[in-house]
Structures are given as structure tokens and as C-alpha cells.
N, C-alpha and C. Protein backbone atom coordinates (compact mmCIF):
# COMPACT_ATOMS: atom_id res chain seq x y z
N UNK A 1 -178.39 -127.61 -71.27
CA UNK A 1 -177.97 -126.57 -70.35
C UNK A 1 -178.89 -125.37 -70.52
N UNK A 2 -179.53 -124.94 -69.30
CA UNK A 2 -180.47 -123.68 -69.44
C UNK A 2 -179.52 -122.47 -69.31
N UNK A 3 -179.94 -121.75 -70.59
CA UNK A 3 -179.23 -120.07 -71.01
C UNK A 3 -179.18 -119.65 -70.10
N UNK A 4 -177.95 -118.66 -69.96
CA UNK A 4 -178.42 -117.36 -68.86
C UNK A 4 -179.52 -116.86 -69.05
N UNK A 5 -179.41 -116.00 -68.09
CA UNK A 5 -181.04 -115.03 -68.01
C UNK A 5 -180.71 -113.75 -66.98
N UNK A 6 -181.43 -113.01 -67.11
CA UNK A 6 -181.13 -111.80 -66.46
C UNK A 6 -182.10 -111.57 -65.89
N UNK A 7 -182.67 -111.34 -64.76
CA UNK A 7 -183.43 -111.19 -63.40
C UNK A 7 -183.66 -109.56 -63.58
N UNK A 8 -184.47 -108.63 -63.81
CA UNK A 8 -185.11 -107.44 -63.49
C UNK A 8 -186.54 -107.25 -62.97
N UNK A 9 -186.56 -106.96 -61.48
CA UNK A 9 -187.80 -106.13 -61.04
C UNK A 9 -188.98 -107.61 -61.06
N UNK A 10 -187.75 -108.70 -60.58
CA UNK A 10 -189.07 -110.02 -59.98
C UNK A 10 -188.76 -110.48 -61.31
N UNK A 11 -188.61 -110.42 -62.40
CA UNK A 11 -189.15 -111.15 -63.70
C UNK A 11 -187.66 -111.82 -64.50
N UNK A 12 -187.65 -112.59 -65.01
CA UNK A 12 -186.44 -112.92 -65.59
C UNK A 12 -186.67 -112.33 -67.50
N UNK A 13 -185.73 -111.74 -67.57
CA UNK A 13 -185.80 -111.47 -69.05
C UNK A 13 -184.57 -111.85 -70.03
N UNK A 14 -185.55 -112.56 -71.22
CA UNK A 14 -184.48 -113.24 -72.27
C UNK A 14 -184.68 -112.87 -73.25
N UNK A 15 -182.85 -111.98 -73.73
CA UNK A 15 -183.22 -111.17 -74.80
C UNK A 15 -182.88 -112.06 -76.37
N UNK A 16 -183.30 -112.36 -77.27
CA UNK A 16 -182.41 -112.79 -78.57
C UNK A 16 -182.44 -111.30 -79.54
N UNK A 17 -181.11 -111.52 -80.00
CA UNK A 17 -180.85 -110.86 -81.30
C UNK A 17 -180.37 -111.07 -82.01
N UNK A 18 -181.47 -110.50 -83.04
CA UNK A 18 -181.18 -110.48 -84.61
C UNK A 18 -180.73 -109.78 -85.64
N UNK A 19 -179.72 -109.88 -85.85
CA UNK A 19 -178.82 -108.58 -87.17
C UNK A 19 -179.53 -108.90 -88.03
N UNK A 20 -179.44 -107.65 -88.48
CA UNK A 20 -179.75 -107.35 -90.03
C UNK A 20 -178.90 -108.08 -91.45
N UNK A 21 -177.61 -107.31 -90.99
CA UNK A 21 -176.35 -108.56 -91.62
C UNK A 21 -176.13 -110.28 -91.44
N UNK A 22 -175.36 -109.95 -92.53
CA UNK A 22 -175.03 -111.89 -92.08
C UNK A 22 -173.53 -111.54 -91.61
N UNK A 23 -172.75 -112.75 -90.83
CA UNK A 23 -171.46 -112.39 -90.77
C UNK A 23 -170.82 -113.13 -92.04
N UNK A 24 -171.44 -113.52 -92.85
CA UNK A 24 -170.83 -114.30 -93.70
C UNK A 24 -171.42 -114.54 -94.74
N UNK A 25 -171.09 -115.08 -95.82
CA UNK A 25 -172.16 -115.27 -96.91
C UNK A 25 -173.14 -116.37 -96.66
N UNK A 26 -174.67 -116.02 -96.72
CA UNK A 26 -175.60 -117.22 -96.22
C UNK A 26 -175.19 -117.43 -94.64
N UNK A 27 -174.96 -117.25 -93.98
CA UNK A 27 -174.52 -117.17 -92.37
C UNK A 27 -174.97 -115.98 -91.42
N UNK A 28 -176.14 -116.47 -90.96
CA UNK A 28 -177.07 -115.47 -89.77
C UNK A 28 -177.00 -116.01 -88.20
N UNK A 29 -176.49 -115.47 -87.44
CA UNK A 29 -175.94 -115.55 -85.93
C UNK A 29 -177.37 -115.53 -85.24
N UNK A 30 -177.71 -116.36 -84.24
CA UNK A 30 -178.40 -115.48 -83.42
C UNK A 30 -178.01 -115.62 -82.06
N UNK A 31 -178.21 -114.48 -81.51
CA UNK A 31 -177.92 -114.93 -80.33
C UNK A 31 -179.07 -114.70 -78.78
N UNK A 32 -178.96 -115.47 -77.59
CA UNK A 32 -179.65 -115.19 -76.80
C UNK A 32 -178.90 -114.50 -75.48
N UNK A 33 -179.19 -113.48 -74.89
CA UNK A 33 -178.77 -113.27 -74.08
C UNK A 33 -177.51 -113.13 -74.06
N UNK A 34 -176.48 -112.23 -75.13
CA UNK A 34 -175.39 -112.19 -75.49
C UNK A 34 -174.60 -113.56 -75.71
N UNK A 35 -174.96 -114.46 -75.96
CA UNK A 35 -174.49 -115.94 -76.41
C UNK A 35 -175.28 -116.63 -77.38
N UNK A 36 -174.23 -116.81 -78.27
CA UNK A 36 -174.23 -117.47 -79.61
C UNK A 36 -175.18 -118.53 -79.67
N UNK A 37 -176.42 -118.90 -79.92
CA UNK A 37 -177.47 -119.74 -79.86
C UNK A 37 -177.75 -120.22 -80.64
N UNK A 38 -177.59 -119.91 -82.52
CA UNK A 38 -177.73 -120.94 -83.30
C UNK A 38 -176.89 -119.75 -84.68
N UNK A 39 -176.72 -120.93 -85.64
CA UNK A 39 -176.17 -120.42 -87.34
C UNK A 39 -177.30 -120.59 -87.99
N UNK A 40 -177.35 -119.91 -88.83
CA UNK A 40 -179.00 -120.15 -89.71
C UNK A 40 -178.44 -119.65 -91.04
N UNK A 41 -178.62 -120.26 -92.08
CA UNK A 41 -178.54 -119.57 -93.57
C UNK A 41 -179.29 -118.45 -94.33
N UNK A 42 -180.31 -118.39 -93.20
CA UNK A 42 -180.98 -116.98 -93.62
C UNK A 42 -181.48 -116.01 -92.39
N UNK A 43 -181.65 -114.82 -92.51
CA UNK A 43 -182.41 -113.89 -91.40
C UNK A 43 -183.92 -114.86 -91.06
N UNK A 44 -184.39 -114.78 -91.76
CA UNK A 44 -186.02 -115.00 -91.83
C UNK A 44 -185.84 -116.94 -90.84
N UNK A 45 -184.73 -118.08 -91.49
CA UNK A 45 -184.60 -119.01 -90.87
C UNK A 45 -184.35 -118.94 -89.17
N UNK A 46 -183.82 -117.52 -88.25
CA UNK A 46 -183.09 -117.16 -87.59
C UNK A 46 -184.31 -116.27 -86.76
N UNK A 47 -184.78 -115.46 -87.59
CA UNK A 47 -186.13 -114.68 -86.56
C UNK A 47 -187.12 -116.16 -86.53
N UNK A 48 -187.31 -117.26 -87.15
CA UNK A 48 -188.23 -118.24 -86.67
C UNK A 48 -188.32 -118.95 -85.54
N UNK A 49 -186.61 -119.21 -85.63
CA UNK A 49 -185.79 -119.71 -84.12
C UNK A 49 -186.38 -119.32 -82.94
N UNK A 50 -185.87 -117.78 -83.36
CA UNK A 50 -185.69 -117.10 -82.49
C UNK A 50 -187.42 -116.79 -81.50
N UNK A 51 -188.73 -116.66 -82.45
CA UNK A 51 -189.66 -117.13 -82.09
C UNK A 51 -190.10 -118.26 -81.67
N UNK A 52 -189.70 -119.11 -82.27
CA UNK A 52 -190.48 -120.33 -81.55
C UNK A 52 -189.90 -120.67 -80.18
N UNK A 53 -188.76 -120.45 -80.20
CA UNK A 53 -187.91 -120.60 -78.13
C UNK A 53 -188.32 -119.58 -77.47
N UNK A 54 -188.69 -118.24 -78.40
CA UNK A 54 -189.41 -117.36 -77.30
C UNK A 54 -190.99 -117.98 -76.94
N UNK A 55 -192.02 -118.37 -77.72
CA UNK A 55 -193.06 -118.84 -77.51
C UNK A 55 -192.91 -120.45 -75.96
N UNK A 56 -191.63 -120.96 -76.74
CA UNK A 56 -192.00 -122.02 -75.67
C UNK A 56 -191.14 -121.57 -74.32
N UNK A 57 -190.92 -120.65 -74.20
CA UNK A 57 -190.64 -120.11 -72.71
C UNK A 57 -191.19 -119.67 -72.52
N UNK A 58 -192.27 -118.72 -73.33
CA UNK A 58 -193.02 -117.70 -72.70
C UNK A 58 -194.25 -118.75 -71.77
N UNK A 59 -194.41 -119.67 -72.47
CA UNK A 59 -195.36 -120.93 -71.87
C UNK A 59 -195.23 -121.40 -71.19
N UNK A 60 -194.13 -122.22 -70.52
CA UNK A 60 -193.59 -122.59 -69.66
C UNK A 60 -193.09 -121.62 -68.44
N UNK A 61 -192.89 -120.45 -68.66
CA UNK A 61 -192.40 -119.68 -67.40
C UNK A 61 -193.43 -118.00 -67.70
N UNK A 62 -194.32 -118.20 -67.05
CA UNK A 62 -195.22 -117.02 -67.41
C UNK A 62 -194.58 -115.37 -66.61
N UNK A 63 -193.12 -116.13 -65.46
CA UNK A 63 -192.95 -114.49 -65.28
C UNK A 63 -191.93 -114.07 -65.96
N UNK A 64 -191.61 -114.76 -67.40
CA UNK A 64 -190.58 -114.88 -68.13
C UNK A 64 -190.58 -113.32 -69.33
N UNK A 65 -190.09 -111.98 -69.10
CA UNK A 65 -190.29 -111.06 -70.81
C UNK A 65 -189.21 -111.30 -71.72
N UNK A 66 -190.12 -111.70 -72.45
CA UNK A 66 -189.05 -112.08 -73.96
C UNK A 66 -188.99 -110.86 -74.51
N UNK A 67 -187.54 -111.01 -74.95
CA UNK A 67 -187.48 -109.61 -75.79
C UNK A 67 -187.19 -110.09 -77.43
N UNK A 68 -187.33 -109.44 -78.39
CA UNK A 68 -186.67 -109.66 -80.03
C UNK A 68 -186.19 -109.14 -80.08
N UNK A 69 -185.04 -108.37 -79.70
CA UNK A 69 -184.29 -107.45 -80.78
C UNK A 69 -184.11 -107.42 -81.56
N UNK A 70 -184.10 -106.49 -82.75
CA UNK A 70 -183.89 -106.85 -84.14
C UNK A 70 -183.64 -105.87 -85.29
N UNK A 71 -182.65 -105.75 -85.55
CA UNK A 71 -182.18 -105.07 -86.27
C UNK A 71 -182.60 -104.44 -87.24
N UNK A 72 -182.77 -103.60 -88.06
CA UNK A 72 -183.64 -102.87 -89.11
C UNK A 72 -181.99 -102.81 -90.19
N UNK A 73 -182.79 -102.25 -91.41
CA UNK A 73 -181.65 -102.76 -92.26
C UNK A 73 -181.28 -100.72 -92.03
N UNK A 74 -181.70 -99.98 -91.34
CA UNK A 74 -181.28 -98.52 -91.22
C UNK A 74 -179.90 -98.50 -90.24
N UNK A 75 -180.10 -99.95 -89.41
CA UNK A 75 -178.87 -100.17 -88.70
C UNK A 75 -179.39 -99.58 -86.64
N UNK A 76 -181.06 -99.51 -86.82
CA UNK A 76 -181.48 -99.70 -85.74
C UNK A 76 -181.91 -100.88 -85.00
N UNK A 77 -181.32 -100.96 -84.13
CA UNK A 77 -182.09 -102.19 -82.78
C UNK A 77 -183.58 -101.71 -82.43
N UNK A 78 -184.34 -102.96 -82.80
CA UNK A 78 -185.69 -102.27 -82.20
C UNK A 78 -186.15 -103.70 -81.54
N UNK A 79 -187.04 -103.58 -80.15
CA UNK A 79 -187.01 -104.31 -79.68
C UNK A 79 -188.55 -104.95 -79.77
N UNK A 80 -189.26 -106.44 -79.85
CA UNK A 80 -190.62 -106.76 -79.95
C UNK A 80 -190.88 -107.88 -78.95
N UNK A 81 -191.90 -107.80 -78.58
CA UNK A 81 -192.66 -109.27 -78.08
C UNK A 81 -192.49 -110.68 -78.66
N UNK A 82 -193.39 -111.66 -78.09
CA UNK A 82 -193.31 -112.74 -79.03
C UNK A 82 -194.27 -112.58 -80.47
N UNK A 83 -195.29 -111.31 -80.12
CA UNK A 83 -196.75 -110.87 -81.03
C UNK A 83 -195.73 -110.17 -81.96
N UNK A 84 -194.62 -109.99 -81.85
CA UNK A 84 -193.77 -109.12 -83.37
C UNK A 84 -194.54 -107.46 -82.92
N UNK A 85 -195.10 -106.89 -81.78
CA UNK A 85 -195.58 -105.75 -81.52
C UNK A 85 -194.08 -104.77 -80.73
N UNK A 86 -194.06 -103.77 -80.97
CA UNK A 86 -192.75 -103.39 -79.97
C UNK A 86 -193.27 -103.35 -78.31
N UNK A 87 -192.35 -103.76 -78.01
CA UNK A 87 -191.73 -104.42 -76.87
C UNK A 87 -192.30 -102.98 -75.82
N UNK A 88 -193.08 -103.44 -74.52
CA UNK A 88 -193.55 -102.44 -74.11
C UNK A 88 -192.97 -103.10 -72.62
N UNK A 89 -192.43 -103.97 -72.08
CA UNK A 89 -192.51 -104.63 -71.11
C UNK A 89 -193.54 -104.94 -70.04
N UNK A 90 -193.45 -105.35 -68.84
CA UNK A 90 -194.24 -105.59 -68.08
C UNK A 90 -195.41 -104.59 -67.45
N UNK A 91 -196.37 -105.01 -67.53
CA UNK A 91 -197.25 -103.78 -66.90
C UNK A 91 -197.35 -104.23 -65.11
N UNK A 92 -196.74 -102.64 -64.39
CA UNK A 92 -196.88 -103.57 -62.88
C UNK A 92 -197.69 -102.78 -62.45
N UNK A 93 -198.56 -103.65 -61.02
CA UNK A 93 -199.25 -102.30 -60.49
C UNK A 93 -198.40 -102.16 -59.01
């Protein structure tokens, strides 16, 4: 079943996020697009995920912006590319 997705300004954008926390001991959520997308036993197992499905969409659907969200352990959301660069979105002319 293909995720939701959210449609802005022509482009479809798919966000995943990543907490900082676990909800549980050894238990890291991630999710895409506000839905629960995988359990992972570690952060680091969970931002890999979370890259490699951004890479193979970004490939497959080139008017596709991936977002990372990702939590900082200060308890900020900060948002990146698939390059781990912050997230600048689309350049239009």
C-alpha cells in the first residue's frame, strides 16, 4: 500500500520523523507522514530506514521533497534532505 503524501505547490512531499526518545526501552518509532512506518531498536537503526525509503523515492519520483525531521536531543525538530543538509526545499523559478 503506497503512504499518504501531501501535495504542495505541484510537488508531493514525504515527511519521516525521527525522535530523539525511544517510547520504550530499546523501541524507536518512526514515522512517515504522521503514520507509524516501522519499530527499530535503535535511533541510528531508524534514521537508516528512514534514509534509505527516502533515497528510493527520491529516485523513482523526481518531483518527490523528502523531508527528515529529526529531533535533536535539546528537544528541537530540525528538518534535512536525503544529503543529511537542512532542508531548504524546492528551488522554483
Amino acid at each position: 500500500m503506497e503512504p499518504s503524501k501531501v501535495e504542495q505547490g505541484g510537488s508531493i512531499v514525504v515527511v519521516f520523523d525521527i525522535p530523539f526518545e525511544s517510547v520504550g526501552p530499546g523501541l524507536w518509532l518512526l514515522q512517515k507522514n504522521e503514520s507509524e512506518y516501522g519499530e527499530f531498536c535503535s535511533r541510528d537503526d531508524a534514521l537508516e530506514c528512514a534514509l534509505t525509503e527516502a533515497r528510493r523515492l527520491e529516485a523513482r519520483d523526481a518531483l518527490s521533497d523528502i523531508v527528515l525531521n529529526i529531533e535533536g536531543n535539546d528537544g528541537v525538530w530540525r528538518a534535512f534532505d536525503t544529503s543529511i543538509r537542512p532542508y531548504a526545499g524546492r528551488m522554483r523559478s
